[in-house]
PDB file of N, CA and C in Angstrom:
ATOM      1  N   UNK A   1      36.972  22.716 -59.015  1.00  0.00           N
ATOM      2  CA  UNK A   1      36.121  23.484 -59.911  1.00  0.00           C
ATOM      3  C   UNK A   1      36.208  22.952 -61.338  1.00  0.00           C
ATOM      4  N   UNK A   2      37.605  22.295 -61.821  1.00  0.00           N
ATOM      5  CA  UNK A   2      37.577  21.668 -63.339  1.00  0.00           C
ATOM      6  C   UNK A   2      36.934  20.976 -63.258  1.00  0.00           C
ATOM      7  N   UNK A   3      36.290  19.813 -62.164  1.00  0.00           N
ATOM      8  CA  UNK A   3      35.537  18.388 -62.843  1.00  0.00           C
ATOM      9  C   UNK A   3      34.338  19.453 -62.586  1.00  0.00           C
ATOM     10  N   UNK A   4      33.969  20.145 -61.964  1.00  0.00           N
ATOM     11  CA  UNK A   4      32.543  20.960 -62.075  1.00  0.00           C
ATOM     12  C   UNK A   4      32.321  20.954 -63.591  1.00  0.00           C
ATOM     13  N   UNK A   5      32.948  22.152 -63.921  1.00  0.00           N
ATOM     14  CA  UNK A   5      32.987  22.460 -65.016  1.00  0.00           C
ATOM     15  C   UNK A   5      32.876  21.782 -66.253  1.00  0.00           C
ATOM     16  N   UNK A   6      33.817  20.635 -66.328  1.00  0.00           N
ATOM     17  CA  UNK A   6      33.536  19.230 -66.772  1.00  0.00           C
ATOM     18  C   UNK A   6      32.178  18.787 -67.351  1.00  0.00           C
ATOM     19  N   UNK A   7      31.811  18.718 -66.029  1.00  0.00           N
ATOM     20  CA  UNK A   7      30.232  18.217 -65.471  1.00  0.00           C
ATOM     21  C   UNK A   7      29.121  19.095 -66.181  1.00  0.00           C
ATOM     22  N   UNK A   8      28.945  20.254 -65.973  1.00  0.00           N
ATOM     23  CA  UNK A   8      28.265  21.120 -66.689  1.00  0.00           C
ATOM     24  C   UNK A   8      28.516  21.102 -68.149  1.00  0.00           C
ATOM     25  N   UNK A   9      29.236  20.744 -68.924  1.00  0.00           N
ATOM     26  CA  UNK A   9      29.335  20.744 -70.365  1.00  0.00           C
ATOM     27  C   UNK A   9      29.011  19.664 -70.480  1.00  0.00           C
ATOM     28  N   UNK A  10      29.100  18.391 -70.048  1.00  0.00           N
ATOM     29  CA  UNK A  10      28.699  17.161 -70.080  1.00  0.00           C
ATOM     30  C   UNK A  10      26.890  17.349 -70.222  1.00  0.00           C
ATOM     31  N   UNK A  11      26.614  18.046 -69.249  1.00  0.00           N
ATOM     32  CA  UNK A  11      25.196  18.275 -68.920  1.00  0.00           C
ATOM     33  C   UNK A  11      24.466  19.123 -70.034  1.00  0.00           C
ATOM     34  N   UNK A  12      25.351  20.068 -70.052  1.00  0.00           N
ATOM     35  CA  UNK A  12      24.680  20.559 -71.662  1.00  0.00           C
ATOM     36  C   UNK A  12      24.549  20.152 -72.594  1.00  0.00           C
ATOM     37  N   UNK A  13      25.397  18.597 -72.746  1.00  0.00           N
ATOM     38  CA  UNK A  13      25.344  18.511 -74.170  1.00  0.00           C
ATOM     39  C   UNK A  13      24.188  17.096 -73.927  1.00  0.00           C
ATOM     40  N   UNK A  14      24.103  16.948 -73.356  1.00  0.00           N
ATOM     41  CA  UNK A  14      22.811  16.083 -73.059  1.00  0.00           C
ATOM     42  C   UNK A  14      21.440  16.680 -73.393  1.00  0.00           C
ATOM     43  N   UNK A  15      21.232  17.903 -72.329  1.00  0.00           N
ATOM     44  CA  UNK A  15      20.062  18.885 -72.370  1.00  0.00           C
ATOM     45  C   UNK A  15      20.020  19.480 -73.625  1.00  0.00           C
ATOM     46  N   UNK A  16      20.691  19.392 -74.479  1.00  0.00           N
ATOM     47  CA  UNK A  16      20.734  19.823 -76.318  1.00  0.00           C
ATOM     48  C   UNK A  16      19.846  19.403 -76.505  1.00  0.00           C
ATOM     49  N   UNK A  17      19.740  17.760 -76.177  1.00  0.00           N
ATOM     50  CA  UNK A  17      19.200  16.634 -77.491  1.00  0.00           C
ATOM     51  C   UNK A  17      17.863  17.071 -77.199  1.00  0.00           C
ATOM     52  N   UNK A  18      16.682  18.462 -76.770  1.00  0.00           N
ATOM     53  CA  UNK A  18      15.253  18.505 -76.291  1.00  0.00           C
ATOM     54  C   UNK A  18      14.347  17.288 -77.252  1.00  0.00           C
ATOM     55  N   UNK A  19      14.182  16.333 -77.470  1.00  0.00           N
ATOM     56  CA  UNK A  19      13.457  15.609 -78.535  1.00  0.00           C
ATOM     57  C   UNK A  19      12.098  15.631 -77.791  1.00  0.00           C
ATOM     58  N   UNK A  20      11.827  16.216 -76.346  1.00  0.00           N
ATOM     59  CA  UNK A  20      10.561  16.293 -76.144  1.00  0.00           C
ATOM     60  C   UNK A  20       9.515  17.577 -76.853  1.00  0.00           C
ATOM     61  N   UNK A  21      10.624  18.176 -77.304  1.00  0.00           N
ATOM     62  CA  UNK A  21       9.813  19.439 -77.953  1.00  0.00           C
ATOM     63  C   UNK A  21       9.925  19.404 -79.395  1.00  0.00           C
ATOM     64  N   UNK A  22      10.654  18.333 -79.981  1.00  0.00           N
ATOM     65  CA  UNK A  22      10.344  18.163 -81.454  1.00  0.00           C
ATOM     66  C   UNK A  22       9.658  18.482 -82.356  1.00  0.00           C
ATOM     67  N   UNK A  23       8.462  17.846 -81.791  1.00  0.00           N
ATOM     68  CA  UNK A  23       6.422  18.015 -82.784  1.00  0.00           C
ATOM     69  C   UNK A  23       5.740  18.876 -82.149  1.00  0.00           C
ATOM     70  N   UNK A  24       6.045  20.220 -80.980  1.00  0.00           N
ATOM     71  CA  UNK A  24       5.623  20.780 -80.388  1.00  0.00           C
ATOM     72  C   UNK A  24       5.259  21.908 -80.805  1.00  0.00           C
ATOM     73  N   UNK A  25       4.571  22.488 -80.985  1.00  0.00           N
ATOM     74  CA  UNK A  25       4.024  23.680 -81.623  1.00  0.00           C
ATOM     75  C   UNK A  25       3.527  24.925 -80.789  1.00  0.00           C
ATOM     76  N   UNK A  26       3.026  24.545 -80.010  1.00  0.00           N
ATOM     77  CA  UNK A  26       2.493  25.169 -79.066  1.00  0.00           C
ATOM     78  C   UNK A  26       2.816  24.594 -77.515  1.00  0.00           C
ATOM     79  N   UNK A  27       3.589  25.707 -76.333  1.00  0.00           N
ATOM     80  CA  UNK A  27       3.146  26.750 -76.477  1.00  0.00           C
ATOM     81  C   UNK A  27       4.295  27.786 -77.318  1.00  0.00           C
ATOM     82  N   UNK A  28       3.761  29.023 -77.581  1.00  0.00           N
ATOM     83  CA  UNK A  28       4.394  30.410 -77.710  1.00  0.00           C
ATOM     84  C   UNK A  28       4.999  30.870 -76.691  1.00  0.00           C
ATOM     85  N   UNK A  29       5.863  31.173 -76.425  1.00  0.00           N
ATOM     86  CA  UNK A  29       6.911  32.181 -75.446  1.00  0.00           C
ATOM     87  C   UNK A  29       6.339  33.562 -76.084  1.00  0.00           C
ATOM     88  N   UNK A  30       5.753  34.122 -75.503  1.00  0.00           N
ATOM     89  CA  UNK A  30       5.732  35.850 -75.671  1.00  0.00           C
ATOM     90  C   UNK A  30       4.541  35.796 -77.192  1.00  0.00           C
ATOM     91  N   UNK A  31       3.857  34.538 -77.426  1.00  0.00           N
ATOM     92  CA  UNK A  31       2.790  34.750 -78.251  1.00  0.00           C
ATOM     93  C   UNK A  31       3.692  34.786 -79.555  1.00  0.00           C
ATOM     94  N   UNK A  32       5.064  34.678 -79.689  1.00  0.00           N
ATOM     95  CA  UNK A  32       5.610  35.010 -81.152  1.00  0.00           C
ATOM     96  C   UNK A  32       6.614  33.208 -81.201  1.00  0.00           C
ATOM     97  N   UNK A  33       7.191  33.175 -79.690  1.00  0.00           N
ATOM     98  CA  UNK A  33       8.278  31.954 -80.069  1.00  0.00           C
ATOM     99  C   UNK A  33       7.963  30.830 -79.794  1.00  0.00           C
ATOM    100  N   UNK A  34       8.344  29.782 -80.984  1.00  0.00           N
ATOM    101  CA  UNK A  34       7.649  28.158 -80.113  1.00  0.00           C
ATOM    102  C   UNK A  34       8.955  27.989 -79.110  1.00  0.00           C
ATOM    103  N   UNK A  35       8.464  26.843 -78.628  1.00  0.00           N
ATOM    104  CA  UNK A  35       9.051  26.503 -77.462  1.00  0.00           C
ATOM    105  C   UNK A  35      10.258  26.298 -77.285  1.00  0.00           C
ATOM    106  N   UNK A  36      10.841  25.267 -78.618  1.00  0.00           N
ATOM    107  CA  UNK A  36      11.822  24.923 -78.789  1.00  0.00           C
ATOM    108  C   UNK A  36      12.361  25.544 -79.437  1.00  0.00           C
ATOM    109  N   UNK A  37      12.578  26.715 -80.245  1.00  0.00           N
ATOM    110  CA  UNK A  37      13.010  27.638 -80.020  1.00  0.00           C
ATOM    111  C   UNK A  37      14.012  28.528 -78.907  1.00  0.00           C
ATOM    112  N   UNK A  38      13.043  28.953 -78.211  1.00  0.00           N
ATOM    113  CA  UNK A  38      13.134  29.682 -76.620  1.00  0.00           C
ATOM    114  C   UNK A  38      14.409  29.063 -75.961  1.00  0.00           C
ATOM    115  N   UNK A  39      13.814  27.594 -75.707  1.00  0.00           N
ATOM    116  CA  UNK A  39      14.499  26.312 -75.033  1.00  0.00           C
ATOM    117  C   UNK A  39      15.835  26.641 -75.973  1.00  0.00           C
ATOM    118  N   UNK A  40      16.196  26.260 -77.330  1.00  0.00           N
ATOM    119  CA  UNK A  40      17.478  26.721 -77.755  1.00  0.00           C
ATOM    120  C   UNK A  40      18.274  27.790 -77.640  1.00  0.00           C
ATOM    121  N   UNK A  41      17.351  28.707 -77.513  1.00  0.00           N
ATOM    122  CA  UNK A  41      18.734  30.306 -77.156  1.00  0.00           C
ATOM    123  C   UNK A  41      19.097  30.196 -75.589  1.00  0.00           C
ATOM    124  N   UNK A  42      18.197  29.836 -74.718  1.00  0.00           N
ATOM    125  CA  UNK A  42      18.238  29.422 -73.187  1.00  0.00           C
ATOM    126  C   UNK A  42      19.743  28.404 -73.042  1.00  0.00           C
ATOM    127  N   UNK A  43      19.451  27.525 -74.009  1.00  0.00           N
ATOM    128  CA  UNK A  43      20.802  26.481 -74.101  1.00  0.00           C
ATOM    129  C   UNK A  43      22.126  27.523 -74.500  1.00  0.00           C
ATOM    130  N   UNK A  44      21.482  27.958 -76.065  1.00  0.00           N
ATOM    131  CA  UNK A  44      23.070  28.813 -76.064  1.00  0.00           C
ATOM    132  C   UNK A  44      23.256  29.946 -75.256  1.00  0.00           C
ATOM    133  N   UNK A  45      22.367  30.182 -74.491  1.00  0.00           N
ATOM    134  CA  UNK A  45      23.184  31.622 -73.554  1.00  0.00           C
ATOM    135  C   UNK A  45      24.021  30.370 -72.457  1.00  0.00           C
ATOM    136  N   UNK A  46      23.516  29.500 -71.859  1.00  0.00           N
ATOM    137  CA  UNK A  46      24.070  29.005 -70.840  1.00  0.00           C
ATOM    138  C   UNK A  46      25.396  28.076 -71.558  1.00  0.00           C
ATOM    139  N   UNK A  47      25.208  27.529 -72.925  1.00  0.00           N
ATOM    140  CA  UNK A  47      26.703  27.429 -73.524  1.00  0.00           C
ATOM    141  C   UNK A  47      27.994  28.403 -73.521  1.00  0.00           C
ATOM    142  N   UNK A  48      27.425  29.483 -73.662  1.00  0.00           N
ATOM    143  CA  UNK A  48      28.240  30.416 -73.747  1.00  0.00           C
ATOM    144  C   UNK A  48      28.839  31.031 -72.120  1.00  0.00           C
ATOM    145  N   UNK A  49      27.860  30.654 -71.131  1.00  0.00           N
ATOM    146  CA  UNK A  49      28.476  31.164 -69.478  1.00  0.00           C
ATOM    147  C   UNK A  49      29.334  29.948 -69.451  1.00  0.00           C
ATOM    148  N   UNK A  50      29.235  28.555 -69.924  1.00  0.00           N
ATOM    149  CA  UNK A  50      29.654  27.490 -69.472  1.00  0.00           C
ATOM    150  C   UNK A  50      30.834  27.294 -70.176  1.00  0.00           C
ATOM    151  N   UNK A  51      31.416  27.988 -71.565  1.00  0.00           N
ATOM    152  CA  UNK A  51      32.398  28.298 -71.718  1.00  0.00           C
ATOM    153  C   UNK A  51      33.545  28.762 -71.409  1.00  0.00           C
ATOM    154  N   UNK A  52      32.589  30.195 -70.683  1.00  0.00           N
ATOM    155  CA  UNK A  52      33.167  30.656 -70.474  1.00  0.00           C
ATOM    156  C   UNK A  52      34.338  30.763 -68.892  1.00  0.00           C
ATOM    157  N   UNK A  53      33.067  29.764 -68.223  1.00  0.00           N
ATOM    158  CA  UNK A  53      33.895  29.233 -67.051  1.00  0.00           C
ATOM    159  C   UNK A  53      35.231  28.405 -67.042  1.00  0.00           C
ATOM    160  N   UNK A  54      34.759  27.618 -68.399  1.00  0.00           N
ATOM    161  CA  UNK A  54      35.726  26.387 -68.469  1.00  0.00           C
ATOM    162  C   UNK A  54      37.096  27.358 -69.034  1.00  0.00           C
ATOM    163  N   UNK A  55      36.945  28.563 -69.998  1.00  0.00           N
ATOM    164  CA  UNK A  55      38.298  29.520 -70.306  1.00  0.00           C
ATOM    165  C   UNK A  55      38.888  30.216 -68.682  1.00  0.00           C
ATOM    166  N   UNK A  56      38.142  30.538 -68.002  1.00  0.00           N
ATOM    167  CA  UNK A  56      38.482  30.864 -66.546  1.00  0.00           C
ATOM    168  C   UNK A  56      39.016  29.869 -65.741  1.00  0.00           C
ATOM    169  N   UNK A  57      38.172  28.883 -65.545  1.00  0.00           N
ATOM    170  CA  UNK A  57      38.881  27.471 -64.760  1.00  0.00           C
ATOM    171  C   UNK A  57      39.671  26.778 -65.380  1.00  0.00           C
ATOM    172  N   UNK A  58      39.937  26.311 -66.398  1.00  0.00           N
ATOM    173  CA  UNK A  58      40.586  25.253 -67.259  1.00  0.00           C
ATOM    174  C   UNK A  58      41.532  25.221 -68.005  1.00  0.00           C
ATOM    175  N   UNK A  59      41.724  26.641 -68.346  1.00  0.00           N
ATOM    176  CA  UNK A  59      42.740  27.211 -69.312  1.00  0.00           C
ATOM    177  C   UNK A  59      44.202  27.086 -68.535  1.00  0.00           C
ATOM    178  N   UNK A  60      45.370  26.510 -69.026  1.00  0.00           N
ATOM    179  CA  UNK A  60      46.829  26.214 -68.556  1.00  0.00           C
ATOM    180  C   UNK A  60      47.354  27.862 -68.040  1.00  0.00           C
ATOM    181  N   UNK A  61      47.173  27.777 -67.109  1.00  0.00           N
ATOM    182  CA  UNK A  61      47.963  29.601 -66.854  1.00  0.00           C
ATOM    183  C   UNK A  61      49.019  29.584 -67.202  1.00  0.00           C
ATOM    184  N   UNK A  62      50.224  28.503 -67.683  1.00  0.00           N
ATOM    185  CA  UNK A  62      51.321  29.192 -68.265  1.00  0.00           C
ATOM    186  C   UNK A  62      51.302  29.922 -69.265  1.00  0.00           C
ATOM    187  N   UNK A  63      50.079  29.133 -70.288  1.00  0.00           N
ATOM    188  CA  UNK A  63      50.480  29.709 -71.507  1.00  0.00           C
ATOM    189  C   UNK A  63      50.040  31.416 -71.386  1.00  0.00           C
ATOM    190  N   UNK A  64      49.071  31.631 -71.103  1.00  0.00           N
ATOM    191  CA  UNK A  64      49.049  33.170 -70.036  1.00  0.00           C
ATOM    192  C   UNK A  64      50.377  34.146 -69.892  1.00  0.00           C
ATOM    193  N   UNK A  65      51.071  33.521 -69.589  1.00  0.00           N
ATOM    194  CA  UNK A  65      52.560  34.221 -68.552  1.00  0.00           C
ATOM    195  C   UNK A  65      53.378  35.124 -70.060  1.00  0.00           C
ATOM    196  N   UNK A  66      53.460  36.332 -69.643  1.00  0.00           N
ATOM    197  CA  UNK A  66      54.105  37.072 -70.693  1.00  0.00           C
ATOM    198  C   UNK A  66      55.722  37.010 -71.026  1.00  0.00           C
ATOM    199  N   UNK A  67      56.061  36.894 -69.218  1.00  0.00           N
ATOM    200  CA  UNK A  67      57.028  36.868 -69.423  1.00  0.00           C
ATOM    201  C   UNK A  67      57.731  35.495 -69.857  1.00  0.00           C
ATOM    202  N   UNK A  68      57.535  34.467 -70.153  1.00  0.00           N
ATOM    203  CA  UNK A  68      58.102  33.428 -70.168  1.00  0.00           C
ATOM    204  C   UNK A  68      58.025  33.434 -71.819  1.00  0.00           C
ATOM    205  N   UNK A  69      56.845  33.907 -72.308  1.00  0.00           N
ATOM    206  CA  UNK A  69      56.612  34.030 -73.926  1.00  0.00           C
ATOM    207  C   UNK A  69      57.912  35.242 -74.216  1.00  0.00           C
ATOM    208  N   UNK A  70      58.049  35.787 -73.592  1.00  0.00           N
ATOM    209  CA  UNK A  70      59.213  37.075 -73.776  1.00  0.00           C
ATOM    210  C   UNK A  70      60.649  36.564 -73.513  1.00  0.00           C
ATOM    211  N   UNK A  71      60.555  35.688 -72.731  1.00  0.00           N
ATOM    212  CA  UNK A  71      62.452  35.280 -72.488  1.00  0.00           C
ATOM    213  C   UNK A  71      62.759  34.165 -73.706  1.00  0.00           C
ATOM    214  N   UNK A  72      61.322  33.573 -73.689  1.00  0.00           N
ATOM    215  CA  UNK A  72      61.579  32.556 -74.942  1.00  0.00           C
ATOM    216  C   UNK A  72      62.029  33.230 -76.262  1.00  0.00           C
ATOM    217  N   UNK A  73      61.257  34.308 -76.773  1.00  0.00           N
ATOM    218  CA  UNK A  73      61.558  35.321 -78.135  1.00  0.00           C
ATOM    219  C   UNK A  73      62.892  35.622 -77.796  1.00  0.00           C
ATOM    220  N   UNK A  74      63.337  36.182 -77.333  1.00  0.00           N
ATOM    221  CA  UNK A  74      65.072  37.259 -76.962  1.00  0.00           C
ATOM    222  C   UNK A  74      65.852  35.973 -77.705  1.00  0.00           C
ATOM    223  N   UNK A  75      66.145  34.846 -77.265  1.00  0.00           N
ATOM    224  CA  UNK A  75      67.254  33.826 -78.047  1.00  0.00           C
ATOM    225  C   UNK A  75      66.871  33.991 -79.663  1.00  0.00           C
ATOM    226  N   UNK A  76      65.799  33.939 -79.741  1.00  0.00           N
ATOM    227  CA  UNK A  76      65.794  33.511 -81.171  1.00  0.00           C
ATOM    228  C   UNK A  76      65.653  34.884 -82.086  1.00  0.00           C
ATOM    229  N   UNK A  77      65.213  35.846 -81.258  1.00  0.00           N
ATOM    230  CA  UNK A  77      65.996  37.316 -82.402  1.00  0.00           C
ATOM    231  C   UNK A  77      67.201  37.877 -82.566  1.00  0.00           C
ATOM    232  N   UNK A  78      68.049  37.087 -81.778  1.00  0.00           N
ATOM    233  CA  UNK A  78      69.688  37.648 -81.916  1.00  0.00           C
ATOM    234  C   UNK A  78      70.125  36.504 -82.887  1.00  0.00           C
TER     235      UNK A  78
END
């Protein structure tokens, strides 16, 4: 699931660069948003799931562990 994950941020940061919608004006999303626009919050919602996978998949579970952060403190407050 990490090289997934990997993979998908890799992929997003590709699908950023939209330069096909640059000079694009039209169309409107909902008659109010240009395109590229739209296309950008679409990117950051899926930045933000794709984050959030990579904090779920990717993140070191030790540093997580309470107790190991807790046996470590006890030496050094006496």
């Amino acid at each position: 699931m990490r090289i997934f994950v990997y993979f998908l941020i890799v992929l997003l940061a590709i699908v950023h660069q939209d330069f096909w919608w640059w000079d694009t004006e039209k169309p409107l999303i909902g008659g109010v948003v240009p395109i590229g626009l739209a296309y950008h919050a679409l990117v950051s919602l899926a930045a933000a799931i794709f984050w959030g996978l990579a904090a779920k998949y990717c993140w070191p579970h030790d540093l997580d562990d309470d107790d190991a952060i807790t046996a470590g403190n006890e030496g050094a407050a006496s």
